[in-house]
Protein backbone atom coordinates (compact mmCIF):
# COMPACT_ATOMS: atom_id res chain seq x y z
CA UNK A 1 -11.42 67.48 -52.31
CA UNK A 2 -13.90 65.03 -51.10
CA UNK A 3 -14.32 61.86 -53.67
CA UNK A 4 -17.89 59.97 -53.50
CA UNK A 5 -17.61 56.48 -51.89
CA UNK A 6 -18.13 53.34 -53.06
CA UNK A 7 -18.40 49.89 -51.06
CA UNK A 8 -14.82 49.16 -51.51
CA UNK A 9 -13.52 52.14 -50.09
CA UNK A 10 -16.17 51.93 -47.09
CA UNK A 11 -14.68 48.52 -46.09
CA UNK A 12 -11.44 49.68 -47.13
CA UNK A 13 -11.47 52.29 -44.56
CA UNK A 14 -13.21 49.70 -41.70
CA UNK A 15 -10.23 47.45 -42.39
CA UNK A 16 -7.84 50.36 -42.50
CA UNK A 17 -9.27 51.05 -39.06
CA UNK A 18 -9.11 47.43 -37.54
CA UNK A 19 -5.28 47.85 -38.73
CA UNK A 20 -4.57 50.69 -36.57
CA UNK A 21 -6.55 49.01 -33.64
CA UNK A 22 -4.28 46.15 -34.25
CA UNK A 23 -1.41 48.67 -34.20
CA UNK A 24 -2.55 50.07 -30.77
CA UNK A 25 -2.91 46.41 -29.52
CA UNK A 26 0.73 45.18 -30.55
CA UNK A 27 2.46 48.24 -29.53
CA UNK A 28 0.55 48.05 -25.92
CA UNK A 29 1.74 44.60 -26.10
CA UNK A 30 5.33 44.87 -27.13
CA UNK A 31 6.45 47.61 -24.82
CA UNK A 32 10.08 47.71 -24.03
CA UNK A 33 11.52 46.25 -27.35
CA UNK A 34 12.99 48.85 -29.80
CA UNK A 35 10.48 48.21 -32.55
CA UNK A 36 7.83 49.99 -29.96
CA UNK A 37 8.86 53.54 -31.10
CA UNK A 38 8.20 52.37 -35.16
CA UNK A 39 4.91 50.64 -34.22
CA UNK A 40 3.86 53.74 -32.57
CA UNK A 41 5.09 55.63 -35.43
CA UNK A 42 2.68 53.37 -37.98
CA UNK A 43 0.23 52.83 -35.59
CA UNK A 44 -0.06 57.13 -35.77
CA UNK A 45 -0.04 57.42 -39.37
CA UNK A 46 -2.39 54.41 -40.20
CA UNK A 47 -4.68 56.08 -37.77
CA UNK A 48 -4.28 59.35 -39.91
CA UNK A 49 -4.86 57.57 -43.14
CA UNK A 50 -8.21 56.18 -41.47
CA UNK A 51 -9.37 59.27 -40.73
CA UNK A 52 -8.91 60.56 -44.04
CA UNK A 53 -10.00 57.86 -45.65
CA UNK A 54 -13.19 57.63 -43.56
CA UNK A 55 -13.86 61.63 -44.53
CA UNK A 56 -12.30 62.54 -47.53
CA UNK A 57 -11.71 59.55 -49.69
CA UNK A 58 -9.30 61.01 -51.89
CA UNK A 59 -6.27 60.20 -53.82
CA UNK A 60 -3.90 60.64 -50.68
CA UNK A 61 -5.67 58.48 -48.19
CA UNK A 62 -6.55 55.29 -50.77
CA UNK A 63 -2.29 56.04 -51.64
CA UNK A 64 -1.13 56.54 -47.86
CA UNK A 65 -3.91 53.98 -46.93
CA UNK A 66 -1.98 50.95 -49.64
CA UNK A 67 1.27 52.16 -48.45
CA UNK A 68 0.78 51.81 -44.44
CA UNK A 69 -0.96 48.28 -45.45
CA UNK A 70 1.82 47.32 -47.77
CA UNK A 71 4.63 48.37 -45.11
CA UNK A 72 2.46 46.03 -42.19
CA UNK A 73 2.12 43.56 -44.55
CA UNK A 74 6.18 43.16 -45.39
CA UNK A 75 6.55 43.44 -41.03
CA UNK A 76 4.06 40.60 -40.69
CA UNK A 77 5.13 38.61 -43.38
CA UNK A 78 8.95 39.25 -42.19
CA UNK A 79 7.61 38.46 -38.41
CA UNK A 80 6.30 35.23 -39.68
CA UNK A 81 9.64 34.07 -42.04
CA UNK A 82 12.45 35.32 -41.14
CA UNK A 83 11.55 37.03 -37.83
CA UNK A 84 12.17 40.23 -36.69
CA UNK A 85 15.32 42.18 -36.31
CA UNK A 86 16.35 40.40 -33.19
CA UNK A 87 13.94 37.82 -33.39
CA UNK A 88 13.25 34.29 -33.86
CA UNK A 89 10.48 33.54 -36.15
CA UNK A 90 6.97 33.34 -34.85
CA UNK A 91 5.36 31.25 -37.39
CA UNK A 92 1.92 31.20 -35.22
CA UNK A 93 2.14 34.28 -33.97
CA UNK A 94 -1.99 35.70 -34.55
CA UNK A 95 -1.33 39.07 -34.52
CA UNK A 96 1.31 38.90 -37.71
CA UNK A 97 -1.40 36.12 -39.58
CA UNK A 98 -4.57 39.05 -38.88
CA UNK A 99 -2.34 41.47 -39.89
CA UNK A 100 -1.50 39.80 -42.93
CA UNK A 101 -4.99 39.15 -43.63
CA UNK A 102 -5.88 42.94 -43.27
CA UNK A 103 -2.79 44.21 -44.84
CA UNK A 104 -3.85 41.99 -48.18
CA UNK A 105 -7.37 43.18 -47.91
CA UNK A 106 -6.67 46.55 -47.94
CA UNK A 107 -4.67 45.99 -50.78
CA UNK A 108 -7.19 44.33 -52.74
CA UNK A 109 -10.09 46.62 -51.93
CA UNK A 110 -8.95 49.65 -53.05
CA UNK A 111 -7.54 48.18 -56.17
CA UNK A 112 -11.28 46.90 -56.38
CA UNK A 113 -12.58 50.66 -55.50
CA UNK A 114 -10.52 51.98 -58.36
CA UNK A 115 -11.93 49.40 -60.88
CA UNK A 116 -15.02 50.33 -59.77
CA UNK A 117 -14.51 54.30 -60.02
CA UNK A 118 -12.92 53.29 -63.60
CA UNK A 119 -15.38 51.52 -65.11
CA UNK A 120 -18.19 54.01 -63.40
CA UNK A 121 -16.64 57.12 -65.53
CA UNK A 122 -17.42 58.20 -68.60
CA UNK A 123 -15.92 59.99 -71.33
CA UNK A 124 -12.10 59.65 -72.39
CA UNK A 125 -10.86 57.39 -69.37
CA UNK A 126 -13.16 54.24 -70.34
CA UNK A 127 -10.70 52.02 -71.50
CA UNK A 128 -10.75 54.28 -75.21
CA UNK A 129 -7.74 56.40 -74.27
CA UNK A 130 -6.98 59.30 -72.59
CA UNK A 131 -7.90 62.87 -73.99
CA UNK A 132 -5.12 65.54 -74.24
């Protein structure tokens, strides 16, 4: 079921999209280390979630859309700490700090797209309490 956009989840979904695209770069640039096959993996399903997000905007894509952006977010922030499995840190590494960046923004705009569809309905779900 198709939801009406707002301007969070239109920029949601163009940073959504410049997270696959950074998905596609990394894995083109990483080939030949193990974590190739999972970055293709993500890369895939963050491109899905785009597409969904971009046409349906439901409850699925904003939910697989903050869960592909959470998991890049904890690979970025673990590529920029701790390192990778394998790895020594990479503390100016630019593809982990945009990825951050995007992974956070995603985050906060659909948070800010569901404020904005809450306090944009009427009736019982206004802050009042929730009819039976």
């Amino acid at each position: 079921m198709r939801t009406p956009h707002t301007w969070a989840s239109r920029v949601a979904a163009v940073v959504t999209g410049g997270l696959t695209v950074l998905l596609v770069v990394s894995t083109a640039l990483a080939s030949g280390t193990p974590t190739t096959i999972a970055t293709g993996v993500l890369t895939l399903l963050t491109g899905l979630a785009t597409a969904k997000l971009v046409r349906d905007n439901c409850f699925e894509s904003r939910l697989a859309a903050v869960v592909l952006a959470a998991v890049q977010l904890g690979g970025a922030l673990l590529a920029v700490t701790v390192g990778l499995p394998g790895q020594e840190p990479q503390r100016t590494d630019p593809m982990a700090l945009t990825a951050l960046v995007l992974g956070a923004a995603v985050l906060v705009l659909v948070g800010l797209d569901h404020r904005t569809r809450r306090r944009g309905s009427s009736g019982a779900a206004t802050g009042r309490g929730y009819a039976l």
